[in-house]
N, C-alpha and C. Protein backbone atom coordinates (compact mmCIF):
# COMPACT_ATOMS: atom_id res chain seq x y z
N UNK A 1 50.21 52.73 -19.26
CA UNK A 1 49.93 54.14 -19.44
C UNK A 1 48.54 54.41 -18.87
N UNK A 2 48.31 55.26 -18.09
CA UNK A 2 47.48 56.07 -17.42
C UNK A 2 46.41 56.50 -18.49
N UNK A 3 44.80 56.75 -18.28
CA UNK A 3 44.10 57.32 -19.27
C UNK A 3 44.23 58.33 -19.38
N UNK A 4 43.90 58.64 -20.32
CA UNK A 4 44.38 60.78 -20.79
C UNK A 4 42.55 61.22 -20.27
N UNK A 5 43.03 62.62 -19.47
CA UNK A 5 41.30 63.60 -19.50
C UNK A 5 41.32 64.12 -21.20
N UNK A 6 40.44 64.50 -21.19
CA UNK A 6 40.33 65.64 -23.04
C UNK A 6 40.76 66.51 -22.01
N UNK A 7 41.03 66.77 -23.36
CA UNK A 7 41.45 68.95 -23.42
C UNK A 7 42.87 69.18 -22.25
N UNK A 8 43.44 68.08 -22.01
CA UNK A 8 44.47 67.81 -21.69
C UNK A 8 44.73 68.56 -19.98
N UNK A 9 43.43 67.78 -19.65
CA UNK A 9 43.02 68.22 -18.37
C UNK A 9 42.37 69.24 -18.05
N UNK A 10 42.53 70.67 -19.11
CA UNK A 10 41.69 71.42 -19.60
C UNK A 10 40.38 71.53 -19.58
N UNK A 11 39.42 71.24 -18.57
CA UNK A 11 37.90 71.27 -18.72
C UNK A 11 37.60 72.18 -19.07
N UNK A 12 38.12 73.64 -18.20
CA UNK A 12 37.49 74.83 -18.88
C UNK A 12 37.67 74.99 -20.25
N UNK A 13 38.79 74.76 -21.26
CA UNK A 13 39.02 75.02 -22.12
C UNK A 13 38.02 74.24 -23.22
N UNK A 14 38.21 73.14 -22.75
CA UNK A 14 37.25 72.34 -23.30
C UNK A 14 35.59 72.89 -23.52
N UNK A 15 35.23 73.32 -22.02
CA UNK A 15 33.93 73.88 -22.30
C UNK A 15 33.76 75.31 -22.63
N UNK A 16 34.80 76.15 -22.99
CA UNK A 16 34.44 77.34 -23.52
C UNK A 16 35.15 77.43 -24.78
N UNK A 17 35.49 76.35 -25.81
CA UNK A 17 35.47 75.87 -26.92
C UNK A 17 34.15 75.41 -27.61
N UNK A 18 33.63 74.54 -26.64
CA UNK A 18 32.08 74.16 -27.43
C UNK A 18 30.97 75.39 -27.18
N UNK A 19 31.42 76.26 -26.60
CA UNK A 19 30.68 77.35 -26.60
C UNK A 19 30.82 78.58 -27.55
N UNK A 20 32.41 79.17 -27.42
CA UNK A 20 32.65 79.51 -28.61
C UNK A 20 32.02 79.19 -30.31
N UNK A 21 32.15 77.49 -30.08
CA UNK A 21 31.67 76.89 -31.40
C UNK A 21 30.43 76.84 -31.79
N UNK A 22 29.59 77.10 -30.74
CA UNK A 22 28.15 77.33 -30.80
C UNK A 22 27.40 78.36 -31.28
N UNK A 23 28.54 79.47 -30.54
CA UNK A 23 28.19 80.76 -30.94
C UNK A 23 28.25 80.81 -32.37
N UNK A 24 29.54 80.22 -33.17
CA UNK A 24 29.89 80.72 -34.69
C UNK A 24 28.69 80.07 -35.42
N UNK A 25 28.44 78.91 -34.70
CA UNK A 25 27.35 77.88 -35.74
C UNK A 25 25.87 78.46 -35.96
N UNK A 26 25.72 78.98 -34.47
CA UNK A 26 24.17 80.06 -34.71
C UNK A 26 24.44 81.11 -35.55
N UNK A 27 25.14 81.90 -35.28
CA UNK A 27 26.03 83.49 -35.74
C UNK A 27 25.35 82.75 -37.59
N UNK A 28 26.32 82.34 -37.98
CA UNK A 28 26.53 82.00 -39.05
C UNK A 28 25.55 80.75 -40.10
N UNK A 29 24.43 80.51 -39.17
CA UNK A 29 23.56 79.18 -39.58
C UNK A 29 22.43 80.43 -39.63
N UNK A 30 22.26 81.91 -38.56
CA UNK A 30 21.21 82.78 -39.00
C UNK A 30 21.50 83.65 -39.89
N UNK A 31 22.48 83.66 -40.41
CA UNK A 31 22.74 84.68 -42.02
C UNK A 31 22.61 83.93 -42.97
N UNK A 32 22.87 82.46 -43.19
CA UNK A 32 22.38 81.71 -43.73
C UNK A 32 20.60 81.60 -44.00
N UNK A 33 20.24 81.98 -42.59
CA UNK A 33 18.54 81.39 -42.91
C UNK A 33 18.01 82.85 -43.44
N UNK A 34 18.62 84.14 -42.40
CA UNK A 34 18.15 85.37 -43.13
C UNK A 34 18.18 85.74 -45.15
N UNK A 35 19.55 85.06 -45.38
CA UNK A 35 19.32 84.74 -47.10
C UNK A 35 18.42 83.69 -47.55
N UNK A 36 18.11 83.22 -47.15
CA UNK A 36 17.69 81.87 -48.21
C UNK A 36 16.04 82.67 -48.15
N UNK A 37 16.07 82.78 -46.15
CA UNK A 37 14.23 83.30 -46.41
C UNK A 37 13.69 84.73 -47.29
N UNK A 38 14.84 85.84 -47.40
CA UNK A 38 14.63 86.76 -48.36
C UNK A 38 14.73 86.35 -49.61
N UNK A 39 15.53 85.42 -50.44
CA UNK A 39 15.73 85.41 -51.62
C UNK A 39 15.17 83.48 -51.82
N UNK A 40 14.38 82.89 -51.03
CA UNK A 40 13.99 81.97 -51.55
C UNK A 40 13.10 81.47 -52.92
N UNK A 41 12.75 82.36 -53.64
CA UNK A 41 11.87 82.27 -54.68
C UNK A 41 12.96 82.19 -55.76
N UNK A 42 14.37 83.26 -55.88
CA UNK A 42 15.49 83.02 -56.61
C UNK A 42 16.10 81.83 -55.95
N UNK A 43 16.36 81.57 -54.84
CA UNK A 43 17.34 80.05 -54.71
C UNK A 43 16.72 78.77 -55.35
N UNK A 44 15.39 78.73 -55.07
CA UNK A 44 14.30 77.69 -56.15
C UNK A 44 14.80 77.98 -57.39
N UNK A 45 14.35 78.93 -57.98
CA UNK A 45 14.33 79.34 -59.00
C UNK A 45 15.55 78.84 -60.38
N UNK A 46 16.83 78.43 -59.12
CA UNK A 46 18.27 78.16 -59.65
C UNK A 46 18.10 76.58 -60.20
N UNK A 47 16.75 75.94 -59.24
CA UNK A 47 16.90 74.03 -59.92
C UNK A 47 16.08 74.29 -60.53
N UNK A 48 15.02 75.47 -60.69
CA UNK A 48 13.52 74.68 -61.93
C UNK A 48 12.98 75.97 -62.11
N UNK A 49 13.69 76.29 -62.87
CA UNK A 49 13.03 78.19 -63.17
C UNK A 49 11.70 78.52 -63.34
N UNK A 50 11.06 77.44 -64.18
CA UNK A 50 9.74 77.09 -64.85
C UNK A 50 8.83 77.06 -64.67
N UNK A 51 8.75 75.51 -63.72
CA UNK A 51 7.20 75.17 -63.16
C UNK A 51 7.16 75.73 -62.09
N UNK A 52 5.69 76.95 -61.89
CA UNK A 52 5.33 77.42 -61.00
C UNK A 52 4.82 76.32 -59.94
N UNK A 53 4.64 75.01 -59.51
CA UNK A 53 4.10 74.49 -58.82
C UNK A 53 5.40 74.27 -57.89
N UNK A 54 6.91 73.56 -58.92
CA UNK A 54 7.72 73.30 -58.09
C UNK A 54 8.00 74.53 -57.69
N UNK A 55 8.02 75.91 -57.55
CA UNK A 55 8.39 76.97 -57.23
C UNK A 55 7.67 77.39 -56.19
N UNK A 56 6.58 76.92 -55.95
CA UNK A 56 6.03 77.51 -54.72
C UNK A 56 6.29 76.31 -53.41
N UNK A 57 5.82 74.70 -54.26
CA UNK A 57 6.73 74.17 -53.25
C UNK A 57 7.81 74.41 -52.53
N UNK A 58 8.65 74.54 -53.08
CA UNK A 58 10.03 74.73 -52.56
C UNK A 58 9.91 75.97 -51.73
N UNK A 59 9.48 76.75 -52.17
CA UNK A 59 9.34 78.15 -50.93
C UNK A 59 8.61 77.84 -50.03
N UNK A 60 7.50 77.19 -50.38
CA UNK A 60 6.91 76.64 -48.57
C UNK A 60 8.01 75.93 -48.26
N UNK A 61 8.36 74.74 -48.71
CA UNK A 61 9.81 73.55 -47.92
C UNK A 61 10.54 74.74 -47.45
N UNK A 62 11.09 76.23 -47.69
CA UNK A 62 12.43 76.57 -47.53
C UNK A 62 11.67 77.68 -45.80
N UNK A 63 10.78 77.93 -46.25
CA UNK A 63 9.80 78.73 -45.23
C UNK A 63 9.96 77.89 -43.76
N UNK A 64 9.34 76.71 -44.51
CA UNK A 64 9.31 75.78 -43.33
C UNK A 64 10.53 74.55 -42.26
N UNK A 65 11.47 74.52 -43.27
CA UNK A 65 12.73 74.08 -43.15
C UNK A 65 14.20 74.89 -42.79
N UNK A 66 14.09 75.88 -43.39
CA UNK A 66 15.26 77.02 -43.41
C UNK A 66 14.79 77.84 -42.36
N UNK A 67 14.26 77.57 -41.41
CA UNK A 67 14.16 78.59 -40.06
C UNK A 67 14.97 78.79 -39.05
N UNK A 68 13.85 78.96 -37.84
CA UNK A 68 14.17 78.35 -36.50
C UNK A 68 14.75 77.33 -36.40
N UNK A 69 14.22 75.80 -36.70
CA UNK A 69 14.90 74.87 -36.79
C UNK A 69 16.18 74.81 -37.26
N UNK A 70 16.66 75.25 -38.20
CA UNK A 70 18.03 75.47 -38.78
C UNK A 70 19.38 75.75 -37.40
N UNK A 71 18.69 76.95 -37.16
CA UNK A 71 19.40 77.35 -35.40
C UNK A 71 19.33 75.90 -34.31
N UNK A 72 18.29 75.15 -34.50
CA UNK A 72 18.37 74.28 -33.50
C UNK A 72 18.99 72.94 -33.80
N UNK A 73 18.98 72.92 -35.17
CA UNK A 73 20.20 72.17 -36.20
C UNK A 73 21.80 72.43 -35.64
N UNK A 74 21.80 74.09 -35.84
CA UNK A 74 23.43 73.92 -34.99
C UNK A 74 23.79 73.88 -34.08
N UNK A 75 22.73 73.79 -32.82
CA UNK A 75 22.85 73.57 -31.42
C UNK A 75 23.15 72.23 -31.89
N UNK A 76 22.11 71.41 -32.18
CA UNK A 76 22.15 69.64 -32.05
C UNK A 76 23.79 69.10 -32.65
N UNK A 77 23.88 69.86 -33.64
CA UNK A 77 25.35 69.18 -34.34
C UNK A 77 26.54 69.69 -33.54
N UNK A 78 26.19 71.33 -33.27
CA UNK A 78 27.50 71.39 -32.22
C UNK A 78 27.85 70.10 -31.23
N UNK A 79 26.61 70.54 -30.72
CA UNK A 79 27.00 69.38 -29.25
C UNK A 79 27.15 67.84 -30.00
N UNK A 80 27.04 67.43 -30.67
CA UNK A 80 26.89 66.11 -31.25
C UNK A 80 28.35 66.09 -31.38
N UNK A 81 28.64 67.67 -32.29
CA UNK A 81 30.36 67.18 -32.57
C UNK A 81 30.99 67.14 -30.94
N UNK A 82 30.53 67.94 -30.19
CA UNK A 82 31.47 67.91 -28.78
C UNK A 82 31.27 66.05 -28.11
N UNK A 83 30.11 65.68 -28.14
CA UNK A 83 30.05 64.19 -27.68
C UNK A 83 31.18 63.55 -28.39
N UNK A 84 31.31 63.77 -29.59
CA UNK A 84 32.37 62.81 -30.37
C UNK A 84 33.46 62.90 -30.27
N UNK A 85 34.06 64.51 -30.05
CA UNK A 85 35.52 64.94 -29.66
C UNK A 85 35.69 64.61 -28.44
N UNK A 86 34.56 63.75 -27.30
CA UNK A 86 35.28 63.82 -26.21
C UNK A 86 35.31 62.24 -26.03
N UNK A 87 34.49 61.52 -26.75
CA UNK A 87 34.60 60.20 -27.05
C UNK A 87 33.22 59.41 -26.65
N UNK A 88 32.49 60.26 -26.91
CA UNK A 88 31.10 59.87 -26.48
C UNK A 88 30.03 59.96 -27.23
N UNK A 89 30.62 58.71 -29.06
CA UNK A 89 30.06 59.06 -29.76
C UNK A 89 28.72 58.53 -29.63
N UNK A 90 28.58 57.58 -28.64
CA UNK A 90 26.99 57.19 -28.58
C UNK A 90 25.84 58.17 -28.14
N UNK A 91 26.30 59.35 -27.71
CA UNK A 91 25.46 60.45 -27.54
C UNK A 91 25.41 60.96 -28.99
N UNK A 92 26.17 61.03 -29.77
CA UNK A 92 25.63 61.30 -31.05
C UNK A 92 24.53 60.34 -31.92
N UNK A 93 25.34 59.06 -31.58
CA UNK A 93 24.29 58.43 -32.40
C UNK A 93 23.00 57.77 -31.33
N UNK A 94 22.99 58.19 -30.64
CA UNK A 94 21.44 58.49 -29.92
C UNK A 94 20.57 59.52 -30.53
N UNK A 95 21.09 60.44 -30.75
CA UNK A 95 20.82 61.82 -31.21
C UNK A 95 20.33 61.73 -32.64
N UNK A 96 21.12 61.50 -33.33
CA UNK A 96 20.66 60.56 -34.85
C UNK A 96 19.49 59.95 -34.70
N UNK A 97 19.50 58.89 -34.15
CA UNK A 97 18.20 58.21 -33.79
C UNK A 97 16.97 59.16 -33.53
N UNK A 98 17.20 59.88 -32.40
CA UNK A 98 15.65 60.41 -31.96
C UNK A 98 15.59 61.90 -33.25
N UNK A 99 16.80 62.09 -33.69
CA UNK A 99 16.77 63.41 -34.82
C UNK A 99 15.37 62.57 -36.54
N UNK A 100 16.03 61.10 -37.01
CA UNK A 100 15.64 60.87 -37.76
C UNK A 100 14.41 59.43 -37.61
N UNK A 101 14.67 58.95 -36.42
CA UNK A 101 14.02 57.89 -36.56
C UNK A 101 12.66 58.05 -35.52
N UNK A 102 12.99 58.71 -34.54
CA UNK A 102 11.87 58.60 -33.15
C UNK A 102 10.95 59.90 -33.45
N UNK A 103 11.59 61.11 -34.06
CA UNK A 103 10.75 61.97 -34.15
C UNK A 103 10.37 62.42 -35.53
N UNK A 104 11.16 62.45 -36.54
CA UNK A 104 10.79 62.68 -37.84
C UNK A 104 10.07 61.98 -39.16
N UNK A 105 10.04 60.14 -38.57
CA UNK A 105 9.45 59.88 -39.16
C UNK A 105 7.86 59.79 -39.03
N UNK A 106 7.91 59.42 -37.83
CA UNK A 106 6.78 59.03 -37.11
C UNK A 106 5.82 60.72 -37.62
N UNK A 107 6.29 61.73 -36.84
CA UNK A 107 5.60 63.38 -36.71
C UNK A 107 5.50 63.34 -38.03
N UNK A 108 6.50 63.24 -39.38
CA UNK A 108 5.88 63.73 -40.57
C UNK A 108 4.96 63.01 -41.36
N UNK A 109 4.93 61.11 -40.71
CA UNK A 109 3.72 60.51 -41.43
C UNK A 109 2.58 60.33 -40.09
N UNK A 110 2.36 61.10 -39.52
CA UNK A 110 1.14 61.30 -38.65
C UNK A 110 0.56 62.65 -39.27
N UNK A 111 1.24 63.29 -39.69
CA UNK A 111 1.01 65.16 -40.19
C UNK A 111 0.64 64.88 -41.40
N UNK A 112 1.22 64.02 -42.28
CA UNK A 112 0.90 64.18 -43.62
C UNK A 112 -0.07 62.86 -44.31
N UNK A 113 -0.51 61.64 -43.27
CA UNK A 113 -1.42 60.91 -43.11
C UNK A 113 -2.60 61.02 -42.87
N UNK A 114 -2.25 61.10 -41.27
CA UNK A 114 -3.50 61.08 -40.38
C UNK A 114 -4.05 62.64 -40.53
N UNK A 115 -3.15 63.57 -40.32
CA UNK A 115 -3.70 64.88 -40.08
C UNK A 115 -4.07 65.07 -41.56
N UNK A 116 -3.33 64.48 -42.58
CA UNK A 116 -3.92 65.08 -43.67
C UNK A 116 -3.67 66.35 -44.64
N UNK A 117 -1.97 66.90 -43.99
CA UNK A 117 -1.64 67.91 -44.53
C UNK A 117 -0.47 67.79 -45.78
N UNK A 118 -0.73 66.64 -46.57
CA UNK A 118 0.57 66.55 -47.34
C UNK A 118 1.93 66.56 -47.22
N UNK A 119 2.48 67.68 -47.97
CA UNK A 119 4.20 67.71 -48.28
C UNK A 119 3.88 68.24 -46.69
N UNK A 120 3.19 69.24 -46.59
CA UNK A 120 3.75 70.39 -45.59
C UNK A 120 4.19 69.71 -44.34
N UNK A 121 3.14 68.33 -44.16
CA UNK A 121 3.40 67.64 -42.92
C UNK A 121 5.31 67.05 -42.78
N UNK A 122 5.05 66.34 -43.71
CA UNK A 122 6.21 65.98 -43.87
C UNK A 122 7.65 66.82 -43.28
N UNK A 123 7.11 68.35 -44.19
CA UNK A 123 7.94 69.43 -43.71
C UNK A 123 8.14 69.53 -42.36
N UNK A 124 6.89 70.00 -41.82
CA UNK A 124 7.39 70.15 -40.49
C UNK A 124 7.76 68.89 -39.72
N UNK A 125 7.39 67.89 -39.92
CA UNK A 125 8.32 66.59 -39.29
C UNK A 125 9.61 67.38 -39.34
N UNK A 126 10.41 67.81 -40.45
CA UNK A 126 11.68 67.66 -40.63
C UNK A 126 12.03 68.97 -39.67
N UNK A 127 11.28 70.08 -39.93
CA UNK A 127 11.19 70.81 -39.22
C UNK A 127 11.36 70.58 -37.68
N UNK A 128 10.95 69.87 -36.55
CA UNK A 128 10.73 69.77 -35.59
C UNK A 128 11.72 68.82 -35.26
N UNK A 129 12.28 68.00 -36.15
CA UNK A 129 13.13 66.97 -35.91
C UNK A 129 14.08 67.00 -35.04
N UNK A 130 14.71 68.52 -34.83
CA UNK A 130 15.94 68.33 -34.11
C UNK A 130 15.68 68.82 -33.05
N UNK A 131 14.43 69.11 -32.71
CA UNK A 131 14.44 69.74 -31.15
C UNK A 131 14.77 69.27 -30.40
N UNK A 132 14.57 67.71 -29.41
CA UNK A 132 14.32 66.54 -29.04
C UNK A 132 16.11 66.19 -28.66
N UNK A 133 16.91 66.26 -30.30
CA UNK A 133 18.32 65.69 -29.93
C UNK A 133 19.17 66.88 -29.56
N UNK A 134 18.71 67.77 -29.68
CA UNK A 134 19.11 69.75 -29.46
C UNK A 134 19.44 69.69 -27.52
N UNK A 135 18.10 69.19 -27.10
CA UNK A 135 18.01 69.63 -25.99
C UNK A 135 18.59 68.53 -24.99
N UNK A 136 18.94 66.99 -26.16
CA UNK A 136 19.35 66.29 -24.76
C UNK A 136 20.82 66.43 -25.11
N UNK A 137 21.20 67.11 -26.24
CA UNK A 137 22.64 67.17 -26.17
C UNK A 137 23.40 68.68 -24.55
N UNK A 138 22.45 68.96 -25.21
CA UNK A 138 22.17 70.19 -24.24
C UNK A 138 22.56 70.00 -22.65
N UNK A 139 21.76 68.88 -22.71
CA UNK A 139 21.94 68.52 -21.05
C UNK A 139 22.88 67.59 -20.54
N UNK A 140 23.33 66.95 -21.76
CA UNK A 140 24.18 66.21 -21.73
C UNK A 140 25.56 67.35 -21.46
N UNK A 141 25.85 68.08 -22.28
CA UNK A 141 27.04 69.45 -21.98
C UNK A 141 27.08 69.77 -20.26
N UNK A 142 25.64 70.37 -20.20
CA UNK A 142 25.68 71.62 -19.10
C UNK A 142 25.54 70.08 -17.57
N UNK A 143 25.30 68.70 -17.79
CA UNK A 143 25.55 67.97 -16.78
C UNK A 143 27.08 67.35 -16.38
N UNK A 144 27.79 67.77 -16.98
CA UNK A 144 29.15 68.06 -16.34
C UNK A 144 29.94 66.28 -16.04
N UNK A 145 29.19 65.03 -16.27
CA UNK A 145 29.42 63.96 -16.06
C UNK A 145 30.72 63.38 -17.16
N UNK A 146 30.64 64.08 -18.09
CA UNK A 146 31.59 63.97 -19.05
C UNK A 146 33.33 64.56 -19.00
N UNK A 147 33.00 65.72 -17.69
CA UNK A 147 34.39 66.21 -17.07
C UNK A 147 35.47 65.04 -16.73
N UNK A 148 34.80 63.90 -16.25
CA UNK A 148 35.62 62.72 -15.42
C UNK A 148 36.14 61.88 -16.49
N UNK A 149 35.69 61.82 -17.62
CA UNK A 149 35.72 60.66 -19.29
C UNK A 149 36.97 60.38 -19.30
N UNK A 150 37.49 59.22 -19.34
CA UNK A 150 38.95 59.27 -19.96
C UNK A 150 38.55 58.94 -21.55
N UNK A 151 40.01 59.46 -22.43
CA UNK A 151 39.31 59.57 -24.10
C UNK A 151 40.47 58.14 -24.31
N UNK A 152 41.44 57.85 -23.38
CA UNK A 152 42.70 56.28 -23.83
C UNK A 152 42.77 56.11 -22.46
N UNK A 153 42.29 54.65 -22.69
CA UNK A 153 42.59 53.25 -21.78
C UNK A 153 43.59 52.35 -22.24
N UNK A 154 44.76 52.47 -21.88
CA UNK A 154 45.67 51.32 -22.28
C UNK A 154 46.41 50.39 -21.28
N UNK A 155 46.32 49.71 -20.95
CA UNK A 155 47.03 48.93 -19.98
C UNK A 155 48.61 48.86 -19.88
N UNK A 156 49.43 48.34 -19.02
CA UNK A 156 50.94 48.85 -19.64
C UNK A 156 50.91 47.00 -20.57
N UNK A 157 50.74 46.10 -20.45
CA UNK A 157 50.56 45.13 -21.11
C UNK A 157 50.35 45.34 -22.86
N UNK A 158 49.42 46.05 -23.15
CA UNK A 158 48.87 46.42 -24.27
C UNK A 158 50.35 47.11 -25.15
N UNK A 159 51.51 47.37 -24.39
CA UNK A 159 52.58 48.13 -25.11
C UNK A 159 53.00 47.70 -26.59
């Protein structure tokens, strides 16, 4: 048996699916961030009604976490899920890597070490984390090398 293309030869379909899907994930990841950043003092408020300290924490974390980044969260996972649906899950877990290991740990204990800014550092580590796997998923999509992929290799032997 012959290898199969995705999307059943379908490229276009294929690529104006992960686009489609992109759209819903921003669409719907910024009504998400537009609530949390208006009503973040009540979404805290729901784990620790009480202590004013954890209450302001958490609204800086949600300030600083629930943003922009959030949007660049569903770029990175879109395309992460498209690497995987097309069988190219090592672009995801590349992506993983530079999401949690190359950029977030390192940026939030240089920020909250060396620079000296506490939680907040930390924050924005997490914050900034996904830019990095956002943009090489990115290029990984719009470089078109993935059109040629077969997703099954079977030999006729293998029957």
């Amino acid at each position: 048996m012959a290898g199969q293309n995705m999307g059943a030869n379908h490229i276009e379909r294929v690529k104006k699916t992960t686009e489609i899907g992109l759209y819903f994930n921003i669409m719907i990841t910024l009504i998400v961030i537009l609530f949390v950043q208006i009503f973040a003092r009540q979404v805290i408020m729901l784990f620790n009604p009480v202590n004013q300290e954890v209450i302001e924490d958490g609204i800086l974390y949600l300030r600083i976490c629930c943003g922009i980044n959030s949007l660049i969260y569903a770029v990175m996972y879109t395309f992460d899920s498209f690497a995987i649906g097309i069988g190219s899950a090592n672009v995801a877990m590349i992506n993983a890597l530079l999401d949690a290991v190359i950029v977030r740990l390192p940026v939030s204990w240089l920020l909250a070490f060396i620079v000296n800014i506490g939680s907040s550092g930390v924050y924005i580590g997490q914050a900034v984390s996904p830019l990095l796997p956002a943009i090489v998923g990115l290029f990984y999509f719009k470089s078109r090398v993935w059109e040629s992929k077969r997703l099954i290799n079977h030999s006729e032997n293998e029957k």
